[in-house]
C-alpha atoms as a PDB file:
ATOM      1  CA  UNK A   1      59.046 109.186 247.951  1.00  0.00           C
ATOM      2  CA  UNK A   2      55.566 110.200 246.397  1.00  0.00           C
ATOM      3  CA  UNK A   3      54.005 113.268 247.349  1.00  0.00           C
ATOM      4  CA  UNK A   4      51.032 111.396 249.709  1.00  0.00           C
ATOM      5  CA  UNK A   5      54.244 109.589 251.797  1.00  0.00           C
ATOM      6  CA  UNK A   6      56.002 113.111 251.913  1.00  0.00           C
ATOM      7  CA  UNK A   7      52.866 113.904 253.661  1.00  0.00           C
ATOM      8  CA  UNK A   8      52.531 110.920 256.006  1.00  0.00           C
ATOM      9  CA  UNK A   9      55.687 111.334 257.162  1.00  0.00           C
ATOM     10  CA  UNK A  10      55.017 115.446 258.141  1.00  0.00           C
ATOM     11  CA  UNK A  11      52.449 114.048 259.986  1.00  0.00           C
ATOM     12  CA  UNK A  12      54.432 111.896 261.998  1.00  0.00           C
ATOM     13  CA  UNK A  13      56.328 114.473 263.038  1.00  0.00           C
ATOM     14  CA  UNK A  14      54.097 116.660 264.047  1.00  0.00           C
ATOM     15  CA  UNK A  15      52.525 114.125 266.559  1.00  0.00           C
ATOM     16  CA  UNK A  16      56.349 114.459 268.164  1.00  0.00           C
ATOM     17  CA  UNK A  17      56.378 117.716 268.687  1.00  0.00           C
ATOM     18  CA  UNK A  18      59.526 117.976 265.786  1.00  0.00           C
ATOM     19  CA  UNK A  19      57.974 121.502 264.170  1.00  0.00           C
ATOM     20  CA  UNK A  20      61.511 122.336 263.014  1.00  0.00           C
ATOM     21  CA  UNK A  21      62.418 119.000 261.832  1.00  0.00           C
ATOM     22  CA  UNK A  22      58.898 119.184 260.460  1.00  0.00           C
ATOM     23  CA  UNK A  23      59.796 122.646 258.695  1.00  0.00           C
ATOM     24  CA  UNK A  24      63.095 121.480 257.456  1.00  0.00           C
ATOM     25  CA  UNK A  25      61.377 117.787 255.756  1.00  0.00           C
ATOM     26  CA  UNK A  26      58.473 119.608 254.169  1.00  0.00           C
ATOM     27  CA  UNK A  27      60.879 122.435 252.920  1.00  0.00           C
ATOM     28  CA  UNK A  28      63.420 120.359 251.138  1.00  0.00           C
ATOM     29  CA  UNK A  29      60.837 117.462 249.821  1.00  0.00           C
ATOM     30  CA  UNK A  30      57.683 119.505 248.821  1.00  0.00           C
ATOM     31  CA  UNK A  31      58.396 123.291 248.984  1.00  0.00           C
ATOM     32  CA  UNK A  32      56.389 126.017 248.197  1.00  0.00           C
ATOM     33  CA  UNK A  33      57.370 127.074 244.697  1.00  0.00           C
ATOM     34  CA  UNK A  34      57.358 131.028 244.357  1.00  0.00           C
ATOM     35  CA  UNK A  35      56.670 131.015 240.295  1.00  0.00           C
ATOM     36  CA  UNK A  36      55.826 134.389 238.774  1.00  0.00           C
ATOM     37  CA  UNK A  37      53.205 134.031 236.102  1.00  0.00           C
ATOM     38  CA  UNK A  38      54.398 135.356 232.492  1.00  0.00           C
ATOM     39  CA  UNK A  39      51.935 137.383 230.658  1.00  0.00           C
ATOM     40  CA  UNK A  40      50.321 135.505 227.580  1.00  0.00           C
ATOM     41  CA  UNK A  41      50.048 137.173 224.564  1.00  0.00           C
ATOM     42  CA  UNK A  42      50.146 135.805 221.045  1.00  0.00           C
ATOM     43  CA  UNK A  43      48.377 137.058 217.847  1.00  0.00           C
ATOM     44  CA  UNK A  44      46.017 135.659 215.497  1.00  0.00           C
ATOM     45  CA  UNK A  45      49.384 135.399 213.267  1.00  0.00           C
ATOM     46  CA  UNK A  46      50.736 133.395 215.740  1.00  0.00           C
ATOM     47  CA  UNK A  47      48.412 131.305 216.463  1.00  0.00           C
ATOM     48  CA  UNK A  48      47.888 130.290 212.721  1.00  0.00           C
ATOM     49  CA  UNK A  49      51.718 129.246 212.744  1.00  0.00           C
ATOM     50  CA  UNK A  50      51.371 127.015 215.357  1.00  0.00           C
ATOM     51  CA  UNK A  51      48.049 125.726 213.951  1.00  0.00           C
ATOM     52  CA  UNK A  52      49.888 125.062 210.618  1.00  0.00           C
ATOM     53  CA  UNK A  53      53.176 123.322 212.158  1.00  0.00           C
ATOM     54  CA  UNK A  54      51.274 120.766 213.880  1.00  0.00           C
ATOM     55  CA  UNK A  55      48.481 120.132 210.901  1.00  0.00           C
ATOM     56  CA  UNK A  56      45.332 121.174 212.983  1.00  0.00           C
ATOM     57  CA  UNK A  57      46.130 118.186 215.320  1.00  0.00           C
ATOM     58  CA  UNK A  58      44.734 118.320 219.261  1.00  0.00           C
ATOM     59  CA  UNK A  59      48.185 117.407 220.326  1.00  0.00           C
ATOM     60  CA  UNK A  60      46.433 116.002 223.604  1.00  0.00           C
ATOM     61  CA  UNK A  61      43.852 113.758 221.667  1.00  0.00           C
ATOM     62  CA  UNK A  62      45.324 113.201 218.447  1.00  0.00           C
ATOM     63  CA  UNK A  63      42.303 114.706 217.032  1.00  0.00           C
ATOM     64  CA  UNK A  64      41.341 116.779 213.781  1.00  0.00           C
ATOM     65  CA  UNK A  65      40.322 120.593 213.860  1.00  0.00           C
ATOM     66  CA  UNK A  66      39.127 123.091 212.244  1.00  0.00           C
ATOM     67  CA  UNK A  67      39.670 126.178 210.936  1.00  0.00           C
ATOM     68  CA  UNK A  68      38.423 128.955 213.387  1.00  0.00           C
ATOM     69  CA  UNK A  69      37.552 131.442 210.701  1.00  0.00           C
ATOM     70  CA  UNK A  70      35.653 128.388 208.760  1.00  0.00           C
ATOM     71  CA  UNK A  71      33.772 127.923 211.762  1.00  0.00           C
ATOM     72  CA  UNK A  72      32.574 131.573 212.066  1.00  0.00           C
ATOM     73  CA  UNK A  73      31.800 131.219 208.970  1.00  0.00           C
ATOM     74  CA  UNK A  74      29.221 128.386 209.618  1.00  0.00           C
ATOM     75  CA  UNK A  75      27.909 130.015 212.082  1.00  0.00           C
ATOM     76  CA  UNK A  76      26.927 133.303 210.283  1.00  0.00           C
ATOM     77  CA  UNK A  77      25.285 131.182 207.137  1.00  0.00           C
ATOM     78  CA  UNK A  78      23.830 128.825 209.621  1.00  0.00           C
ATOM     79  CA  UNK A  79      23.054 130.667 213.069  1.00  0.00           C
ATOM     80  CA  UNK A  80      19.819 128.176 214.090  1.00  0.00           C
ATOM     81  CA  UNK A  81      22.723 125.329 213.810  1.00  0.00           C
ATOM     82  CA  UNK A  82      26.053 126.516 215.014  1.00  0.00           C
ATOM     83  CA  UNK A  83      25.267 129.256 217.927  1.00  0.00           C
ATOM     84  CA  UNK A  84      27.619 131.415 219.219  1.00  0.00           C
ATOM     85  CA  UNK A  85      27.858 133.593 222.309  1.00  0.00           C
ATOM     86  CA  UNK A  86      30.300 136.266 222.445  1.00  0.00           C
ATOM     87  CA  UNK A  87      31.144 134.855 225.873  1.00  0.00           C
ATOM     88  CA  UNK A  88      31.450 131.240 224.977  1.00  0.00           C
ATOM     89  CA  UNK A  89      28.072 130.655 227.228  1.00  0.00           C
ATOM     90  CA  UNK A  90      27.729 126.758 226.690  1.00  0.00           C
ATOM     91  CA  UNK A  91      23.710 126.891 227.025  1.00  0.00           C
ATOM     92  CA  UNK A  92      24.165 129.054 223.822  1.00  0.00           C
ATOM     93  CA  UNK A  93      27.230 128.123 222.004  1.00  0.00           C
ATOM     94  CA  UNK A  94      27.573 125.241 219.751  1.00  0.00           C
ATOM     95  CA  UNK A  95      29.689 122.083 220.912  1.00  0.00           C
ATOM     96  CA  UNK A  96      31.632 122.651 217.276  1.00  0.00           C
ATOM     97  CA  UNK A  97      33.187 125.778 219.704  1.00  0.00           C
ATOM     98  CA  UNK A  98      34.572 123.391 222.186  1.00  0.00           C
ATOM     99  CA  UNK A  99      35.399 120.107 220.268  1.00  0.00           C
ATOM    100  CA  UNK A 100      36.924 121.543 216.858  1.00  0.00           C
ATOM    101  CA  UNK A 101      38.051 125.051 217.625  1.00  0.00           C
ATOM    102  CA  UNK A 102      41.636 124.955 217.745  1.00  0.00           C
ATOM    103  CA  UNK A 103      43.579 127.076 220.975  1.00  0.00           C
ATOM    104  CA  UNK A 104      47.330 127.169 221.990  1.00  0.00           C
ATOM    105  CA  UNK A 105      47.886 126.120 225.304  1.00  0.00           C
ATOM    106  CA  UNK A 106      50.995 125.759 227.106  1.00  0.00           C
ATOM    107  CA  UNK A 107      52.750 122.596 227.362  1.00  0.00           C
ATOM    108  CA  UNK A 108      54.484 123.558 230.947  1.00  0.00           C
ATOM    109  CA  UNK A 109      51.643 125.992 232.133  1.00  0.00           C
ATOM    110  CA  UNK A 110      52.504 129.537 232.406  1.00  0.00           C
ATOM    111  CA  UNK A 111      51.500 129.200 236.218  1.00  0.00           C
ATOM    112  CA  UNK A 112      54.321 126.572 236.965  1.00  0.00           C
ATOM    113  CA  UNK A 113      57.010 128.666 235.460  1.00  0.00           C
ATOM    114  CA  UNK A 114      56.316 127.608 231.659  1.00  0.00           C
ATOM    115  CA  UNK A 115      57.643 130.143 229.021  1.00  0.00           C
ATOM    116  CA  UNK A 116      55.331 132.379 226.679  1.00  0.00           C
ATOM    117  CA  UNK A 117      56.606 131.533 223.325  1.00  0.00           C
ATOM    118  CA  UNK A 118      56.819 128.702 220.534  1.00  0.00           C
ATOM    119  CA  UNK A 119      58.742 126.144 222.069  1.00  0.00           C
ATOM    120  CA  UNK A 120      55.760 125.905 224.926  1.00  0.00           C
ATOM    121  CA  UNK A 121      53.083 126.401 223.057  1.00  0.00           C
ATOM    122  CA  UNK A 122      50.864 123.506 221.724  1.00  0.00           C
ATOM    123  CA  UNK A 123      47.680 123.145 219.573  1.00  0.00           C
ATOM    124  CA  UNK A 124      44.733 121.862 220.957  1.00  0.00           C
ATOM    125  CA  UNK A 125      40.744 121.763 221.408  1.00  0.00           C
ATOM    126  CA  UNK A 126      38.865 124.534 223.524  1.00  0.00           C
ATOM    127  CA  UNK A 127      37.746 121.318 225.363  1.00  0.00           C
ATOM    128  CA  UNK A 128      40.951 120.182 226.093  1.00  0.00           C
ATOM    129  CA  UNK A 129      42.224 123.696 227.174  1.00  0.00           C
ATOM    130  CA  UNK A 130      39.917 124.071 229.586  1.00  0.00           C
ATOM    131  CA  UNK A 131      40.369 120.622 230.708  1.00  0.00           C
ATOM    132  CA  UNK A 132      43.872 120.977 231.590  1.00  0.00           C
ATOM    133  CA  UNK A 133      43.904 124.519 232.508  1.00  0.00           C
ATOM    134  CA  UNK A 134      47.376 124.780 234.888  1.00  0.00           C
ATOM    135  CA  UNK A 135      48.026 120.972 235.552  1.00  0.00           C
ATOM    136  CA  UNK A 136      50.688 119.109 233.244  1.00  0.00           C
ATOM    137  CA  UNK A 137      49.945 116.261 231.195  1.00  0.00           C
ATOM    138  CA  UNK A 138      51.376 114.162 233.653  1.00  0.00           C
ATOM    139  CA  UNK A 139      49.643 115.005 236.176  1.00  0.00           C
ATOM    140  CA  UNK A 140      46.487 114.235 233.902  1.00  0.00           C
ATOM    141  CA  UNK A 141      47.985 111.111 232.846  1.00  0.00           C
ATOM    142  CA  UNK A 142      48.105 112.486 229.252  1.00  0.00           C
ATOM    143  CA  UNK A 143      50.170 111.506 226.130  1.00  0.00           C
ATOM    144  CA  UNK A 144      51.607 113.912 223.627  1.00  0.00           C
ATOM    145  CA  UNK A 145      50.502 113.290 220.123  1.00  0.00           C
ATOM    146  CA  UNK A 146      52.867 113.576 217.287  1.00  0.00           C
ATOM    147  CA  UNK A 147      52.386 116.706 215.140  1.00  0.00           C
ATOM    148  CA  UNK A 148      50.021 116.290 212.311  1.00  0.00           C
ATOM    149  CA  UNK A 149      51.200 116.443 208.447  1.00  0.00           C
ATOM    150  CA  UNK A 150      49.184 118.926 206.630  1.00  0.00           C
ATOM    151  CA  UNK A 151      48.802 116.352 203.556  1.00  0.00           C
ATOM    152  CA  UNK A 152      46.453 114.304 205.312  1.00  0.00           C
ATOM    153  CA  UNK A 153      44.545 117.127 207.179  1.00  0.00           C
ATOM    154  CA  UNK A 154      44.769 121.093 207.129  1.00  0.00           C
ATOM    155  CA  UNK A 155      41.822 122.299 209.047  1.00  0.00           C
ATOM    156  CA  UNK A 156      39.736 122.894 206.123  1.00  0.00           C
ATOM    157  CA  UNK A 157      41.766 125.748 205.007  1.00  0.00           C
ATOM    158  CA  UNK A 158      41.400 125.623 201.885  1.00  0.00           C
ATOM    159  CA  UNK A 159      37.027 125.643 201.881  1.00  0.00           C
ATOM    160  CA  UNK A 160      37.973 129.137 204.063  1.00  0.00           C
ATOM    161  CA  UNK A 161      39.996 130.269 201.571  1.00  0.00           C
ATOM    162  CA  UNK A 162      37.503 129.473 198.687  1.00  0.00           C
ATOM    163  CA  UNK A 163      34.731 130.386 200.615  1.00  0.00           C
ATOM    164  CA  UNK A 164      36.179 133.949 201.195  1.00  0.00           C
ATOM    165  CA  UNK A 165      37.261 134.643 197.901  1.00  0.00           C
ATOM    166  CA  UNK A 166      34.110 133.731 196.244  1.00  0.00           C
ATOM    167  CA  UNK A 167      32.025 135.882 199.103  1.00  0.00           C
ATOM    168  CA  UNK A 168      33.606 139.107 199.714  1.00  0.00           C
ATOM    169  CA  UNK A 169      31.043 139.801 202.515  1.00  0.00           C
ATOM    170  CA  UNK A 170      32.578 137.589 204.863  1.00  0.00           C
ATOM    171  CA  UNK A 171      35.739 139.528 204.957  1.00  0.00           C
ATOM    172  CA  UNK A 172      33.284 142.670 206.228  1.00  0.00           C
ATOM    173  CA  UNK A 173      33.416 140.547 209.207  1.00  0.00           C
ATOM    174  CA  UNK A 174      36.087 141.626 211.717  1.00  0.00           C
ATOM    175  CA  UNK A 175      36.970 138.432 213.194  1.00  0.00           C
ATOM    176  CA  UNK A 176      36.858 136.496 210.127  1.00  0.00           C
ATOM    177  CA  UNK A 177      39.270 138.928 207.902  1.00  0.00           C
ATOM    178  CA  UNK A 178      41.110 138.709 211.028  1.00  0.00           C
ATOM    179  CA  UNK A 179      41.517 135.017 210.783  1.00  0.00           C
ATOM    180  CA  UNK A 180      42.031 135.273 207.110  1.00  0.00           C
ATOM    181  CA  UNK A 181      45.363 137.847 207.055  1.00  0.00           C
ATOM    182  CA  UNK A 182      46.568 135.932 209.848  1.00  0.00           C
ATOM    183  CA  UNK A 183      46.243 132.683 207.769  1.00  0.00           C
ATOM    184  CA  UNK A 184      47.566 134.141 205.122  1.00  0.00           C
ATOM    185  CA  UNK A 185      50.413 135.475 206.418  1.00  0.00           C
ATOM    186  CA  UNK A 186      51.441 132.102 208.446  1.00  0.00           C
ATOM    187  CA  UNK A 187      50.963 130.106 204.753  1.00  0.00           C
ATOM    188  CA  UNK A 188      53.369 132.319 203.027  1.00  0.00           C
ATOM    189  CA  UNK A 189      56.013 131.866 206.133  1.00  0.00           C
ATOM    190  CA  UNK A 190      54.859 128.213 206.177  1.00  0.00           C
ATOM    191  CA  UNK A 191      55.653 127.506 202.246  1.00  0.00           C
ATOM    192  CA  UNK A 192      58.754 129.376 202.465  1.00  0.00           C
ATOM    193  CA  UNK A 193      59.857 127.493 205.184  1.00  0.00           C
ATOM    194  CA  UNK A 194      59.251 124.109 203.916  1.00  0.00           C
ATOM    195  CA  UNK A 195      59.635 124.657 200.145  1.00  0.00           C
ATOM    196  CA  UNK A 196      56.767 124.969 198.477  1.00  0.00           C
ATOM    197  CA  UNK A 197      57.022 127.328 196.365  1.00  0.00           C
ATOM    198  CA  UNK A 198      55.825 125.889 193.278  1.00  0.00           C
ATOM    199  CA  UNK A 199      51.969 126.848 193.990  1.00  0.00           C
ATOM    200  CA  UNK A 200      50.661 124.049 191.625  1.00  0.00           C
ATOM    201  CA  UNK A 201      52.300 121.735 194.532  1.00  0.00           C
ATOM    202  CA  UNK A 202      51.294 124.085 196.747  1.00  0.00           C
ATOM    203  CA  UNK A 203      49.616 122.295 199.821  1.00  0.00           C
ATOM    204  CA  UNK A 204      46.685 124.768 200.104  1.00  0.00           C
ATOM    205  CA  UNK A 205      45.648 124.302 196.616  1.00  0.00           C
ATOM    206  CA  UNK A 206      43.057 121.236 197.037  1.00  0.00           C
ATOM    207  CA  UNK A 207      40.098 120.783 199.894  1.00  0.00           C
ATOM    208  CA  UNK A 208      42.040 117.564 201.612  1.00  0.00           C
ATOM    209  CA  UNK A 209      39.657 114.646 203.003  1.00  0.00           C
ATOM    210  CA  UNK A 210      39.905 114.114 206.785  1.00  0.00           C
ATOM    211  CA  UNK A 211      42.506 111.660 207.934  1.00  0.00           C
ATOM    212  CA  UNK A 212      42.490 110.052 211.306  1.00  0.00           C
ATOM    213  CA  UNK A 213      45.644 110.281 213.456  1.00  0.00           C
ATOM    214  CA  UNK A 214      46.452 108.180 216.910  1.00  0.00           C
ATOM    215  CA  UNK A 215      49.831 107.751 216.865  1.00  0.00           C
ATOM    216  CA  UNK A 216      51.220 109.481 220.314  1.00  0.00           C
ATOM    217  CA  UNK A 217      55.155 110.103 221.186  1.00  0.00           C
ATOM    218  CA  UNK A 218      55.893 110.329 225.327  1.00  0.00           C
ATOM    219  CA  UNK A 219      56.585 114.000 226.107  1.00  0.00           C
END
């Protein structure tokens, strides 16, 4: 029975004057659902893993994204262009914010009793967060995308990196050295991980054309 017959059929008997019939129908078919709220909390560290295991893929789109530290970086050599606003006010932030800045979201949201750790916790657009704040893909009528493989697309990591390194002023800038050692950190865990250890095969070596991605796998 779908939810909007569950209803129909409270209905019904309520016009009979059944209340505890009523009670016991709606109790055991669509109850209220007592779910206490974990706390979210995941550093920049973090974040970069999960970035890096599913190739800077919007796992709800199958798009590509970016780097957020490459992205601050655009904005501070080209302000006019790619605004920011410390409080993501869309009047004064560029749409480069919304449609390439990767988040983690939660896959089961934190509000319907999803957990606060890797297993749960999915790459995709600002956009798309905000989009599906604390509904479920299917409730949205969403797919799943598959992860991405970081030799077709890495974010742009790699211009960050060389970008960085070649301007030393950019790491003076809080939330782009934070980026940066977080990055860092999640590459050397990343290449351990899946053997690459041989840094001429290294997957971060070479800037890596975009590659476009719409294969999807049912959740």
């Amino acid at each position: 029975m779908n939810k909007a017959s569950i209803i129909q059929q409270i209905c019904e008997l309520l016009l009979i004057n059944k209340k505890q019939e009523c009670f016991d129908f709606a109790n055991n078919n669509y109850p209220f659902d007592n779910i206490i709220a974990q706390k979210r909390q995941y550093s920049k560290y973090q974040m970069c893993k999960i970035f890096l295991r599913d190739g800077f893929i919007d796992r709800y789109s199958g798009d590509n994204l970016l780097f957020p530290g490459l992205i601050k970086i655009l904005t501070i050599e080209l302000p006019d262009i790619f605004k920011y606003h410390r409080n993501w006010k869309m009047s004064d932030t560029h749409m480069i914010y919304w449609d390439l800045f990767p988040t983690i979201d939660h896959l089961i949201p934190i509000a319907r009793g999803g957990q606060d750790n890797e297993s749960n916790w999915i790459t995709t657009s600002m956009v798309r967060n905000a989009a599906k704040s604390n509904w479920t893909i299917e409730e949205l009528g969403w797919k799943l995308f598959d992860k991405g493989q970081l030799d077709n697309w890495n974010g742009l990591i790699n211009y960050f990196i060389e970008l960085t390194n070649k301007n030393p002023v950019y790491k003076m800038d809080s939330y782009v050295n934070g980026w940066r050692l977080g990055l860092i950190k999640a590459m050397k865990d990343f290449e351990k991980k899946n053997k690459y250890n041989d840094k001429t095969n290294s997957l971060f070596r070479q800037p890596l054309l975009p590659a476009s991605r719409k294969q999807t796998t049912d959740s």
